[in-house]
C-alpha atoms as a PDB file:
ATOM      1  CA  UNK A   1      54.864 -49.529   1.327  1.00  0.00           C
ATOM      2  CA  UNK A   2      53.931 -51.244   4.561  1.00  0.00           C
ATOM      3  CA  UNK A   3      53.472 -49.187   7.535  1.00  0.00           C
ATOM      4  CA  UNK A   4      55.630 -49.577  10.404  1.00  0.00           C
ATOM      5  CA  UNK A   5      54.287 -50.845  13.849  1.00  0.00           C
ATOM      6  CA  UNK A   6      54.463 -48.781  17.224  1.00  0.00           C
ATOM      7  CA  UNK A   7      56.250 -50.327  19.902  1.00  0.00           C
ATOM      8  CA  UNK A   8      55.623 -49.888  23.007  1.00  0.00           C
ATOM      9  CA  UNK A   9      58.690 -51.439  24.838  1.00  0.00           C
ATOM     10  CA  UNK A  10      61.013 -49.251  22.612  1.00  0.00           C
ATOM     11  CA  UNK A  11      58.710 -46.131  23.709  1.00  0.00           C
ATOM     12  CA  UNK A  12      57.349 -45.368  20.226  1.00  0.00           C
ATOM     13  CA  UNK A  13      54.687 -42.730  18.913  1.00  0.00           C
ATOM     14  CA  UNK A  14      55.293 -41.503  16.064  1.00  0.00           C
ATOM     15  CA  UNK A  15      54.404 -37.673  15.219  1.00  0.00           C
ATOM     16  CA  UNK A  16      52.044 -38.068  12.298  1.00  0.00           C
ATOM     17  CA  UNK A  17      51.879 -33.469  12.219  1.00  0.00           C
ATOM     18  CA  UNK A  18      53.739 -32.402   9.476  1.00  0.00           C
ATOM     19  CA  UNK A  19      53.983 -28.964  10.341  1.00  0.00           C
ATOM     20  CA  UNK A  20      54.755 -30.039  13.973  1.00  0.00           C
ATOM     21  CA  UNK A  21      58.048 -32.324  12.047  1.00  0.00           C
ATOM     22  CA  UNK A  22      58.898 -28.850  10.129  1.00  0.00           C
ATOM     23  CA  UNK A  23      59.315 -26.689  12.882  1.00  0.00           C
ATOM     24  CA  UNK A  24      61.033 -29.434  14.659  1.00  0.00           C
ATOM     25  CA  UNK A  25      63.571 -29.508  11.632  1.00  0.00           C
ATOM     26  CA  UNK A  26      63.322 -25.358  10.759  1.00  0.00           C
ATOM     27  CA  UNK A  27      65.089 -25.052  14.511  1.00  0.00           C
ATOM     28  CA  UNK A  28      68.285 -26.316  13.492  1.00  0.00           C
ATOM     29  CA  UNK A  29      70.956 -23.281  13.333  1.00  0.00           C
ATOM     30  CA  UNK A  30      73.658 -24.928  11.199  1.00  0.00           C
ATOM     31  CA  UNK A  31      74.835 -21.575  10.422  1.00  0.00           C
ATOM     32  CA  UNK A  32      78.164 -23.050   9.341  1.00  0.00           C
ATOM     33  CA  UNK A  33      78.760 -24.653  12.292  1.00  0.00           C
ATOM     34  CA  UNK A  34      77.772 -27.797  11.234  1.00  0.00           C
ATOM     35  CA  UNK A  35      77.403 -30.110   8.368  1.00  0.00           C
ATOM     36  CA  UNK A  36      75.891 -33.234   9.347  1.00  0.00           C
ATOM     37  CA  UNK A  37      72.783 -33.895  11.714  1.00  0.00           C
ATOM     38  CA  UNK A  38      71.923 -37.315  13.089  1.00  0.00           C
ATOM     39  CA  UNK A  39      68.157 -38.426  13.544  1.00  0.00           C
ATOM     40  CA  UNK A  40      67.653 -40.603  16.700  1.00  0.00           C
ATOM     41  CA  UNK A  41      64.906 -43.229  16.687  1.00  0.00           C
ATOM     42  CA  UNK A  42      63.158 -41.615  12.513  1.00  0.00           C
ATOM     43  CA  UNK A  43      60.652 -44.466  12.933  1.00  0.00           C
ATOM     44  CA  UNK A  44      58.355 -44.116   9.826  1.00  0.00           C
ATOM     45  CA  UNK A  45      60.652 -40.819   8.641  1.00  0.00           C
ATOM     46  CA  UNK A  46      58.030 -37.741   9.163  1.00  0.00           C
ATOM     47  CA  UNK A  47      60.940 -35.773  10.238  1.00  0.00           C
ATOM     48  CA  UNK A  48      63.412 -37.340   8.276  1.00  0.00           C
ATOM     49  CA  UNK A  49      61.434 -36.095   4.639  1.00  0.00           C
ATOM     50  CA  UNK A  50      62.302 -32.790   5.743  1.00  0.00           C
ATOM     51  CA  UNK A  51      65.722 -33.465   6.746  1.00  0.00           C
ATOM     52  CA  UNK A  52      67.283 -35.490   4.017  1.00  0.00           C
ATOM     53  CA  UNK A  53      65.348 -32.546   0.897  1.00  0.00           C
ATOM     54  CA  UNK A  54      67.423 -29.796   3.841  1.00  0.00           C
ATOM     55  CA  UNK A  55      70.576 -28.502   1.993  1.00  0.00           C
ATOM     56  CA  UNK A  56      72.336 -26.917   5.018  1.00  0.00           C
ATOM     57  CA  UNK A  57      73.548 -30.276   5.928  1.00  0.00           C
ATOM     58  CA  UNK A  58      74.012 -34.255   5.177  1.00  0.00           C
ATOM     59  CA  UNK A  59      71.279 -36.439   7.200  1.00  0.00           C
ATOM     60  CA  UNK A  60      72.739 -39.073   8.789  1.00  0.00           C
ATOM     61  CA  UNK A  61      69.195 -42.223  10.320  1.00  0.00           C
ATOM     62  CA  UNK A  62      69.705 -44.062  13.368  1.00  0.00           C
ATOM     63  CA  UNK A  63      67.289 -46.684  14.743  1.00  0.00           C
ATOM     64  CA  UNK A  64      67.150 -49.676  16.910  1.00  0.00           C
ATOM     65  CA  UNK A  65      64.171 -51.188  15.624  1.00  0.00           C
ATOM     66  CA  UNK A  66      64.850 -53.098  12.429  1.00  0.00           C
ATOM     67  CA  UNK A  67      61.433 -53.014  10.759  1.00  0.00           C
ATOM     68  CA  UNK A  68      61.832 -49.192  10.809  1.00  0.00           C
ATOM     69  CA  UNK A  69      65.328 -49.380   9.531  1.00  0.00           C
ATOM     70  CA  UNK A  70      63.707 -51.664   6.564  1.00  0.00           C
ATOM     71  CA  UNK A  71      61.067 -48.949   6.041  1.00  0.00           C
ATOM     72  CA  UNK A  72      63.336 -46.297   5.999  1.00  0.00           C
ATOM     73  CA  UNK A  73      65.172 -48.387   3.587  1.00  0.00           C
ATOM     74  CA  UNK A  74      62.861 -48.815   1.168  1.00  0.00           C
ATOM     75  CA  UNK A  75      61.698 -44.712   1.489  1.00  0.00           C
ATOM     76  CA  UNK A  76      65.023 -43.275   1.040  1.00  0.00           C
ATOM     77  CA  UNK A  77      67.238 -45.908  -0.668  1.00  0.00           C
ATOM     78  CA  UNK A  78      70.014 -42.639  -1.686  1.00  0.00           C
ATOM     79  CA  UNK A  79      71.406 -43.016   2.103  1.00  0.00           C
ATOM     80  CA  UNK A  80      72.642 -46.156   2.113  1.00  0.00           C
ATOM     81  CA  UNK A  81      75.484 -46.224   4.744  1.00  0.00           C
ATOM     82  CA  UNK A  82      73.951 -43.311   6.058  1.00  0.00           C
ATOM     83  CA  UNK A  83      70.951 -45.224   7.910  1.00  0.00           C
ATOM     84  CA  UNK A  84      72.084 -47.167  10.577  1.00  0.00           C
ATOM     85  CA  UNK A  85      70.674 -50.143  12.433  1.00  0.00           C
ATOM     86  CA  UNK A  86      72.068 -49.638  15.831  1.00  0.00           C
ATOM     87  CA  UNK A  87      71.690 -48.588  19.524  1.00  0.00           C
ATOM     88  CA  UNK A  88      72.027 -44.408  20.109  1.00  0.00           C
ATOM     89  CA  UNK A  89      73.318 -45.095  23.720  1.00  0.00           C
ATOM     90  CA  UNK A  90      76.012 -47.364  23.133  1.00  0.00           C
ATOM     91  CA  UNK A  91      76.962 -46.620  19.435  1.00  0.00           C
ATOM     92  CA  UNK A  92      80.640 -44.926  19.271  1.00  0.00           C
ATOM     93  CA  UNK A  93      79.894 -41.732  17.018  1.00  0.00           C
ATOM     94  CA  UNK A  94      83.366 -40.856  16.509  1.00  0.00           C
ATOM     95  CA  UNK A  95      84.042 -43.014  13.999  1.00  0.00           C
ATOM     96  CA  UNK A  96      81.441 -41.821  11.952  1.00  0.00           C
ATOM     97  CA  UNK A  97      81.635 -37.922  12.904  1.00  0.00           C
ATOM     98  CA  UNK A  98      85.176 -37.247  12.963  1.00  0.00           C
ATOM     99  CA  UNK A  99      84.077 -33.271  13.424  1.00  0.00           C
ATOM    100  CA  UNK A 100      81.018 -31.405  14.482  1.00  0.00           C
ATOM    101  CA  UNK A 101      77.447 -32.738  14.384  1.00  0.00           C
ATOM    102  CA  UNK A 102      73.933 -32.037  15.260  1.00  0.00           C
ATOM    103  CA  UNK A 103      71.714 -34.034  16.912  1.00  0.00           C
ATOM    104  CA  UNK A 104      67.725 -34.122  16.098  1.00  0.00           C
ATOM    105  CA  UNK A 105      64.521 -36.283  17.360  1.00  0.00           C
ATOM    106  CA  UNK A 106      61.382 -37.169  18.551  1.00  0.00           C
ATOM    107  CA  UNK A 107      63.211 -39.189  21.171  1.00  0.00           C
ATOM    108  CA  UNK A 108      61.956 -42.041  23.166  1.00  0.00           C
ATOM    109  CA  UNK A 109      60.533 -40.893  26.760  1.00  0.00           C
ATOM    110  CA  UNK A 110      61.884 -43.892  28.268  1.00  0.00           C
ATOM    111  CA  UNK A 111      65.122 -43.337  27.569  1.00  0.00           C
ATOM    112  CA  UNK A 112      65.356 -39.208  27.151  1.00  0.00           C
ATOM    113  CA  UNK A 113      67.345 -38.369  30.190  1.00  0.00           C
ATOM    114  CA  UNK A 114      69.627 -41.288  29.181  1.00  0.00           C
ATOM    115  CA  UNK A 115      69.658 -39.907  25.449  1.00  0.00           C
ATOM    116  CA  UNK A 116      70.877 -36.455  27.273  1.00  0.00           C
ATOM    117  CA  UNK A 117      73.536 -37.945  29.200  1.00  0.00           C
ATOM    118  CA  UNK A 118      74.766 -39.441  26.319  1.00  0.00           C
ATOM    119  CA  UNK A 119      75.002 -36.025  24.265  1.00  0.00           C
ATOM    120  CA  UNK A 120      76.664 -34.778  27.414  1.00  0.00           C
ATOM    121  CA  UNK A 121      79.282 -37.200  26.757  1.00  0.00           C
ATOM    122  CA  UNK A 122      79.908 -35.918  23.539  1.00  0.00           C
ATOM    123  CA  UNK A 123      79.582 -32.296  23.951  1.00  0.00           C
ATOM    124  CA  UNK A 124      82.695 -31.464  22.513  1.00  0.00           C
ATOM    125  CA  UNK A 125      81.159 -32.982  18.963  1.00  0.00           C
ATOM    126  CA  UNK A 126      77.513 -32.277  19.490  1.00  0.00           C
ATOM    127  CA  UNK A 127      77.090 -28.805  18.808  1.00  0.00           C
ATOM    128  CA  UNK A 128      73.428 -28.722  19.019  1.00  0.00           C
ATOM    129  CA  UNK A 129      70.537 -30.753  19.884  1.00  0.00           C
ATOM    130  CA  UNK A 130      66.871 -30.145  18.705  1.00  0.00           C
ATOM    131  CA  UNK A 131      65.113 -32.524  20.137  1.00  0.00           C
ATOM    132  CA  UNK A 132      61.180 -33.806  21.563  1.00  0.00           C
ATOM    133  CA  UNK A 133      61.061 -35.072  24.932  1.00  0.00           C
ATOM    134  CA  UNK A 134      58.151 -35.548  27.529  1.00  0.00           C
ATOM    135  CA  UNK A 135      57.235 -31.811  28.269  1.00  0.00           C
ATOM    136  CA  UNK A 136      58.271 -32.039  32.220  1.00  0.00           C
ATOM    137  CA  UNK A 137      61.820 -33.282  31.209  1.00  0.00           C
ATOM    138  CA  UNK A 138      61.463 -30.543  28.357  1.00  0.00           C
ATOM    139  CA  UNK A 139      60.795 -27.894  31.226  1.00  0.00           C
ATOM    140  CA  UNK A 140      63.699 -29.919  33.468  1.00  0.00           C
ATOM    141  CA  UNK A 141      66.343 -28.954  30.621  1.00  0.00           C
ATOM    142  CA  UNK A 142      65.083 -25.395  30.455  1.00  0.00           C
ATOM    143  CA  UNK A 143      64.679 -24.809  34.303  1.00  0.00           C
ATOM    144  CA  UNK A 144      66.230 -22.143  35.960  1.00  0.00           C
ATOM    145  CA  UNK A 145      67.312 -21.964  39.682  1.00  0.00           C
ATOM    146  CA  UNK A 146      64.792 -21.589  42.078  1.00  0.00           C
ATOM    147  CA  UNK A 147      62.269 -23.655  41.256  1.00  0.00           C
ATOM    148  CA  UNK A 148      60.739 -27.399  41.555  1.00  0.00           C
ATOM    149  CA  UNK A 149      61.700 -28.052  37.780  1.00  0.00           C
ATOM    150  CA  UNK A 150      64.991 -27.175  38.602  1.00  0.00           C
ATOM    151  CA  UNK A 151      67.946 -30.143  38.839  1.00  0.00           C
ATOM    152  CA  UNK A 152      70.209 -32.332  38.142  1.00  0.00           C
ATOM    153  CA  UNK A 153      69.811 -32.041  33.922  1.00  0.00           C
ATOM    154  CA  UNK A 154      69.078 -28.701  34.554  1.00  0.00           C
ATOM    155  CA  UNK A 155      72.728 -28.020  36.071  1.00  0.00           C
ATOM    156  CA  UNK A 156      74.467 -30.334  33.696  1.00  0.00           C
ATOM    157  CA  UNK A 157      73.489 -29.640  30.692  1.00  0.00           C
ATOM    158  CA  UNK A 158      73.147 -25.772  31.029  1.00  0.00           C
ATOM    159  CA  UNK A 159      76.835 -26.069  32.407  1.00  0.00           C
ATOM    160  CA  UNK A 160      77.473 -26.819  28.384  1.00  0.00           C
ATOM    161  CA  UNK A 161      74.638 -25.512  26.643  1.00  0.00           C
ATOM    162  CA  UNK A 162      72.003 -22.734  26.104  1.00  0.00           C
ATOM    163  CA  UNK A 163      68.958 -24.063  26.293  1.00  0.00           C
ATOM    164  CA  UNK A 164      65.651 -22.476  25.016  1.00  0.00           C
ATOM    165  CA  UNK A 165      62.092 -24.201  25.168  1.00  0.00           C
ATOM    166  CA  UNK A 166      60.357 -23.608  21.752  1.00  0.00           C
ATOM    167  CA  UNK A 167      57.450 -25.059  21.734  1.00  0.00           C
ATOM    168  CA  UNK A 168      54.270 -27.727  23.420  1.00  0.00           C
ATOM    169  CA  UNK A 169      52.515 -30.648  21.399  1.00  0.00           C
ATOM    170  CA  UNK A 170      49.776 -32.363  22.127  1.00  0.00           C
ATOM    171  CA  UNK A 171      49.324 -35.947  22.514  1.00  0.00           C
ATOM    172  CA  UNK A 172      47.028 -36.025  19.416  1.00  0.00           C
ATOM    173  CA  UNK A 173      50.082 -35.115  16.918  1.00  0.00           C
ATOM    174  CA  UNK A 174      50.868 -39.099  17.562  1.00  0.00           C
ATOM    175  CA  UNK A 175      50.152 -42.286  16.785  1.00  0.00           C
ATOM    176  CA  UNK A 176      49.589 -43.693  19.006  1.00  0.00           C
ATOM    177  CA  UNK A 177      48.627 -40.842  21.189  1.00  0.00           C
ATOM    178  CA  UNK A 178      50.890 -40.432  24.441  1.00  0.00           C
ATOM    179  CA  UNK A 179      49.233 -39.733  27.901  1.00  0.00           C
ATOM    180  CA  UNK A 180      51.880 -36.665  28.131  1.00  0.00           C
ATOM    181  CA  UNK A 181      52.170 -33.527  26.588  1.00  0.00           C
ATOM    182  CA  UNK A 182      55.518 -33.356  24.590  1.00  0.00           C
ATOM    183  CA  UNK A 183      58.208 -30.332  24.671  1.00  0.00           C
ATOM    184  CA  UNK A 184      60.528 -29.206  22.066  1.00  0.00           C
ATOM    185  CA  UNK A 185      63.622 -28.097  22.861  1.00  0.00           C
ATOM    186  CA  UNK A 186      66.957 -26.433  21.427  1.00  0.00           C
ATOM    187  CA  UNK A 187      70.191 -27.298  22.760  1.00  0.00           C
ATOM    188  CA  UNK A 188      73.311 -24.819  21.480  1.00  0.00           C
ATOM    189  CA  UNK A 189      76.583 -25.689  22.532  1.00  0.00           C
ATOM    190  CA  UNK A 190      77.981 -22.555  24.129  1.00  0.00           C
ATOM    191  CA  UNK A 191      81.651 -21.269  24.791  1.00  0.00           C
ATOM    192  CA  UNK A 192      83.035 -23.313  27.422  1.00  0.00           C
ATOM    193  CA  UNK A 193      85.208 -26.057  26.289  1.00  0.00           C
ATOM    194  CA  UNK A 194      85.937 -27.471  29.963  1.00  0.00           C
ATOM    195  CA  UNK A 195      84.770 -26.114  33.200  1.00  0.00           C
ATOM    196  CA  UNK A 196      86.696 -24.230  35.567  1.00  0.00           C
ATOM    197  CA  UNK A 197      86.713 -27.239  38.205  1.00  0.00           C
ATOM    198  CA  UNK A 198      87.218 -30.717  38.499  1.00  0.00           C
ATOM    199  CA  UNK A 199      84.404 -32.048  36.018  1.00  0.00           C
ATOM    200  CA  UNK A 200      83.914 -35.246  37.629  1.00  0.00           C
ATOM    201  CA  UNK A 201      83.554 -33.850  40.629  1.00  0.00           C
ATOM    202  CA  UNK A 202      81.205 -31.263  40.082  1.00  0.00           C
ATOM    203  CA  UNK A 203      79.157 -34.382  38.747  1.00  0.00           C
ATOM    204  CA  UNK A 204      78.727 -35.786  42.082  1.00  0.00           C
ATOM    205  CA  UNK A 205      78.132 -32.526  43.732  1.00  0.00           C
ATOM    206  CA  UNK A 206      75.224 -31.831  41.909  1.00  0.00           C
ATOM    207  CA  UNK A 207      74.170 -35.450  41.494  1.00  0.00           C
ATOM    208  CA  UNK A 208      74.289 -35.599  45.268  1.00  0.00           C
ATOM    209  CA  UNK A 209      72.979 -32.096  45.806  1.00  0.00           C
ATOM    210  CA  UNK A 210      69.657 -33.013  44.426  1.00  0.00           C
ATOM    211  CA  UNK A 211      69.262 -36.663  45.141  1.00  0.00           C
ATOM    212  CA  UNK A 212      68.376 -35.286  48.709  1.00  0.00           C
ATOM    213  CA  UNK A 213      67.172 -31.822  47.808  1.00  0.00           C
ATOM    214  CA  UNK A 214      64.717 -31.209  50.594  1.00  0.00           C
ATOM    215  CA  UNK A 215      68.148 -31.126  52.950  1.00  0.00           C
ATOM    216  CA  UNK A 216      71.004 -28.527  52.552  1.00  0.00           C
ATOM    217  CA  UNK A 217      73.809 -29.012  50.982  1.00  0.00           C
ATOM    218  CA  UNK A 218      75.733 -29.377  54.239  1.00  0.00           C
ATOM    219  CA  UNK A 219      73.458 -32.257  55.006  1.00  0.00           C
ATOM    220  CA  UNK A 220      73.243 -33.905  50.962  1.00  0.00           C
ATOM    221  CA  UNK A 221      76.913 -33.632  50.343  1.00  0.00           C
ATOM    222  CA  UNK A 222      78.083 -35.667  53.443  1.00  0.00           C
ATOM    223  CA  UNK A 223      78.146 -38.248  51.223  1.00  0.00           C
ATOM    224  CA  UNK A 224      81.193 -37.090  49.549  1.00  0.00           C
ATOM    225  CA  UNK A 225      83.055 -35.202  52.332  1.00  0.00           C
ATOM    226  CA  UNK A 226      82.395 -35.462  56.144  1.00  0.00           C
ATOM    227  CA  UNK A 227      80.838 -32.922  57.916  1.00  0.00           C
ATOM    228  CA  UNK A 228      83.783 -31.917  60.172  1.00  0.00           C
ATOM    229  CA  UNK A 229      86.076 -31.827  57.109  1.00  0.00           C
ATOM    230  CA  UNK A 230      82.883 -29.633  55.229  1.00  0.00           C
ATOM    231  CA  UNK A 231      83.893 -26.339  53.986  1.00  0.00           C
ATOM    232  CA  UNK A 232      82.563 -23.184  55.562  1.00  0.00           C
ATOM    233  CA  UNK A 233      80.630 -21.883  52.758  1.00  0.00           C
ATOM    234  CA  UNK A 234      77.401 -19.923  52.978  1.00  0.00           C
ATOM    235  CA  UNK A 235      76.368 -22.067  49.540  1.00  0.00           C
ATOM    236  CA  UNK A 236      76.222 -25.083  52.045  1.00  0.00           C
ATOM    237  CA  UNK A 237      73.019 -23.664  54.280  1.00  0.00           C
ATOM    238  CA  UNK A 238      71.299 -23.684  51.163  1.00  0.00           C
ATOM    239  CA  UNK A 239      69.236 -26.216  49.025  1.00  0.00           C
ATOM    240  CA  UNK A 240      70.790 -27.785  45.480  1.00  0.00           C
ATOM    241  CA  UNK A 241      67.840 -25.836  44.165  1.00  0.00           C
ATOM    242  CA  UNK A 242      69.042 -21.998  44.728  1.00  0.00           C
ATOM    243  CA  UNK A 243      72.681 -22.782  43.072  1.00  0.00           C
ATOM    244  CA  UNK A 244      73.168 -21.497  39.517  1.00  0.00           C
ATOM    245  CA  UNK A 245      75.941 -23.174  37.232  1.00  0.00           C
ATOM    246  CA  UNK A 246      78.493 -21.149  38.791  1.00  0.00           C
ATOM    247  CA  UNK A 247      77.466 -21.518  41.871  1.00  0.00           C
ATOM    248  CA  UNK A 248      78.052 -24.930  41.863  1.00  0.00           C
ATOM    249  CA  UNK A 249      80.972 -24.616  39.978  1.00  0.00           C
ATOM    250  CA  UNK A 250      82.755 -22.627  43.302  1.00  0.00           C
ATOM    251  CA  UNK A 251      81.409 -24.869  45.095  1.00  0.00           C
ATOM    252  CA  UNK A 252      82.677 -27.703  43.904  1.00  0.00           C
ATOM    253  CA  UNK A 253      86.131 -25.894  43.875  1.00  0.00           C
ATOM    254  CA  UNK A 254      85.594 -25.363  47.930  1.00  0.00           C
ATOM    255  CA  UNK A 255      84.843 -29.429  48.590  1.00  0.00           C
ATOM    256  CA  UNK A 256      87.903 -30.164  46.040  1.00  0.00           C
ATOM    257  CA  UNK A 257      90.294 -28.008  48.897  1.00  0.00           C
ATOM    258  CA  UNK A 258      88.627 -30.326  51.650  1.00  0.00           C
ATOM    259  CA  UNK A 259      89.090 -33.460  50.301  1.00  0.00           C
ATOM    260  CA  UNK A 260      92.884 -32.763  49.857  1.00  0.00           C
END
């Protein structure tokens, strides 16, 4: 069997560890929750041999690069339908996953906070997320208030999940070796089904909270309300950085009453 080629414009290394792959793939919690778990970018399937022998759930294969979808092909010729050559960001999921799924990688840096934003848009499907990112943005997810990891992934995500940082690997668990240290992460969907606030909104505060976060948030947010129509909220004297979740969440309730 031929051996699959990194590729550096897709953001490819591929974790060659085994026992790094099963902890990655002992994290999952289906727990009932879930039956089916999608793999995002498998590339020569070191996570995916633990996945598809896993009887807690159906592995569904998702790549963009077609000699890895050939590979896989070849490796595991029992999926069939269930390997798909296609894009993660722009693929519609709910024609495959009517119900409940979990997500599960060793996910391109270059594209992991787009990756995230993309789960965010299905949170209401993706019940949890175990994934390997670049260990800052790792950190980023898991970040609580207060400090310089702390922002806008931080606020967004945590406004939908509980998120707990399991565990560091080194670059030299890859092929080819990264010039980062890597972070593994679990994402677990948590009990809030919408937010008590305009969603959309609460978006753009917190987008636009930290896009300037050396300024308050009297200062950052003037580009979505004007100062003399700007609440008078003690939360605005601060910096995006000091706001928890729902913080921001009665915050963005205070700027919805001013823009009325």
């Amino acid at each position: 069997m031929t051996v699959v080629r990194a590729k550096k414009h897709l953001g490819q290394h591929f974790l060659t560890d085994k026992n790094t792959a099963k902890r990655i793939v002992g994290a999952l919690q289906p727990d009932g929750r879930f039956d089916k778990v999608l793999e995002v970018g498998p590339g020569m399937g070191i996570l995916s041999d633990f996945l598809v022998e896993d009887q807690r759930f159906e592995s569904w294969l998702i790549d963009l690069d077609l000699e890895s979808v050939d590979f896989l092909k070849s490796k595991y010729p029992t999926l069939d339908q269930r390997l798909i050559h296609g894009d993660f960001l722009s693929f519609d999921f709910a024609a495959i996953f009517p119900r409940e799924f979990a997500i599960i990688g060793n996910f391109p840096y270059n594209i992991s906070s787009q990756i995230l934003f993309k789960v965010l848009d299905y949170r209401h499907q993706v019940l949890e997320v175990v994934g390997m990112f670049q260990k800052e943005v790792a950190e980023r997810c898991a970040a609580q208030p207060g400090g310089k990891d702390y922002g806008i992934l931080s606020v967004l995500l945590q406004a939908y999940y509980h998120i707990e940082y399991l565990f560091t690997v080194k670059a030299g668990a890859f092929n080819p070796p990264p010039k980062v240290l890597s972070g593994v992460i679990r994402l677990e969907r948590n009990e809030v089904d919408y937010l008590p606030c305009n969603e959309d909104l609460f978006r753009k505060v917190v987008k636009a909270g930290f896009n300037q976060r050396r300024k308050t948030l009297r200062n950052a947010l003037s580009v979505i309300v004007n100062k003399e129509r700007m609440p008078l909220h003690p939360f605005l004297d601060l910096r995006a950085e000091r706001l928890s979740v729902g913080d921001f969440i009665t915050l963005t309730n205070e700027i919805e009453k001013s823009l009325k």
